[in-house]
Protein backbone atom coordinates (compact mmCIF):
# COMPACT_ATOMS: atom_id res chain seq x y z
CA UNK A 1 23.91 -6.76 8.91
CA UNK A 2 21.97 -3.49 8.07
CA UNK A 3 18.39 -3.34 7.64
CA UNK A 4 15.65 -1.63 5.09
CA UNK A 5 11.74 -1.46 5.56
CA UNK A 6 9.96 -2.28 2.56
CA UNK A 7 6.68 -0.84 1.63
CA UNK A 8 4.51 -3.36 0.05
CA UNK A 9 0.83 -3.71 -1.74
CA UNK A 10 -0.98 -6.59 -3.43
CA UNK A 11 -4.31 -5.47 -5.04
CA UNK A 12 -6.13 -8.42 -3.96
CA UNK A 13 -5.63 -10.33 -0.96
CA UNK A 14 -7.34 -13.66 -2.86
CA UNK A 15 -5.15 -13.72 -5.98
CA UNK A 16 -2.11 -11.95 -5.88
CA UNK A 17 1.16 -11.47 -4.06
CA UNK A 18 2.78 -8.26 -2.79
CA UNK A 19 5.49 -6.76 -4.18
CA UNK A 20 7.26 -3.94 -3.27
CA UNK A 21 6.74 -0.19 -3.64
CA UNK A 22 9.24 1.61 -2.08
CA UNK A 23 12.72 1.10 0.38
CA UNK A 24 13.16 3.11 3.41
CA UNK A 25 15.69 3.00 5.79
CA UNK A 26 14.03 3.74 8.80
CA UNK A 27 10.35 1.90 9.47
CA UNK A 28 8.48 5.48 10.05
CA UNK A 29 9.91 6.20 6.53
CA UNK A 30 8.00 2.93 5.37
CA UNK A 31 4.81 4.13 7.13
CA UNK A 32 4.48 7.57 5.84
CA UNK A 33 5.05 6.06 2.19
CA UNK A 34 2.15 3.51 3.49
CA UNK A 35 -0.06 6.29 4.71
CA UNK A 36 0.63 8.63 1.94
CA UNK A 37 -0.09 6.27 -1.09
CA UNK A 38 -3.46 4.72 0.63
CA UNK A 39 -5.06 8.10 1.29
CA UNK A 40 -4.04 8.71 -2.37
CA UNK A 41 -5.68 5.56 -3.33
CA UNK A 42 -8.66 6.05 -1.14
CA UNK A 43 -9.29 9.65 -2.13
CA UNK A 44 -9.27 8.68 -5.87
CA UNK A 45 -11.63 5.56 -5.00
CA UNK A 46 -13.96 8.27 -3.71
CA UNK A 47 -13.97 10.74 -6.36
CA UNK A 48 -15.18 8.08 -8.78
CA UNK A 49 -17.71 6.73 -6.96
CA UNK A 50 -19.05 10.64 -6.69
CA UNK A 51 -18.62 11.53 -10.36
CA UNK A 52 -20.35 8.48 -11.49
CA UNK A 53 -23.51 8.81 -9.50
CA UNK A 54 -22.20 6.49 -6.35
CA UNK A 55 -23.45 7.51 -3.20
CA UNK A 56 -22.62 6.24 0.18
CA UNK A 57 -20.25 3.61 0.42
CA UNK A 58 -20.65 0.99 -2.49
CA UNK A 59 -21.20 -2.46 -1.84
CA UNK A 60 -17.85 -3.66 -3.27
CA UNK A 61 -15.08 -0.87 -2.94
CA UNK A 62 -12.43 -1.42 -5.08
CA UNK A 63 -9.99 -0.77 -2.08
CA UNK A 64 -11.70 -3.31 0.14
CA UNK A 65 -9.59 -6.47 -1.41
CA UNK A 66 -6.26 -4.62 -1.99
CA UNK A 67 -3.46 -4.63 1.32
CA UNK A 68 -0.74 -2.63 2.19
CA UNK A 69 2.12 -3.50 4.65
CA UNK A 70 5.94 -2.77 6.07
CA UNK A 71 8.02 -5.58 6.15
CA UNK A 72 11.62 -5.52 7.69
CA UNK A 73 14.57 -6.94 5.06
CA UNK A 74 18.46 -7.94 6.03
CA UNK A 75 20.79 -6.46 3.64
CA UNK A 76 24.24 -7.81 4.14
CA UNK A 77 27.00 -5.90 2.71
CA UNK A 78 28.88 -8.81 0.70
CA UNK A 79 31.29 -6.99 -2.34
């Protein structure tokens, strides 16, 4: 049996399930992917609460429901 990391998101925790983003093959792989796309996400969050007069940290982010995770998924090699 090999193994792939997954790389999942849901954008909200209350109504929705994850699906997957990306494959890795090593779990680090899955994290920087992780890391990468939720500074992405949190950078963009930010620039729109500045350009549309937001100051601070808003009540409700957008980011504050959505989730991000590595999961670990058996691949067997059947022909």
């Amino acid at each position: 049996m090999n193994e792939v990391f997954a790389f999942e998101w849901t954008s909200c925790v209350f109504e929705s399930a994850f699906g997957i983003v990306s494959l890795h093959t090593t779990k680090r792989g899955a994290f920087k992917a992780m890391v990468a796309e939720a500074n992405k996400r949190w950078q963009t969050d930010r620039d729109n609460q500045l350009s549309y007069g937001g100051c601070g940290r808003p009540r409700h982010s957008p980011l504050s429901h959505e989730a991000w995770r590595v999961i670990r998924i058996e691949v067997s090699n059947v022909i």
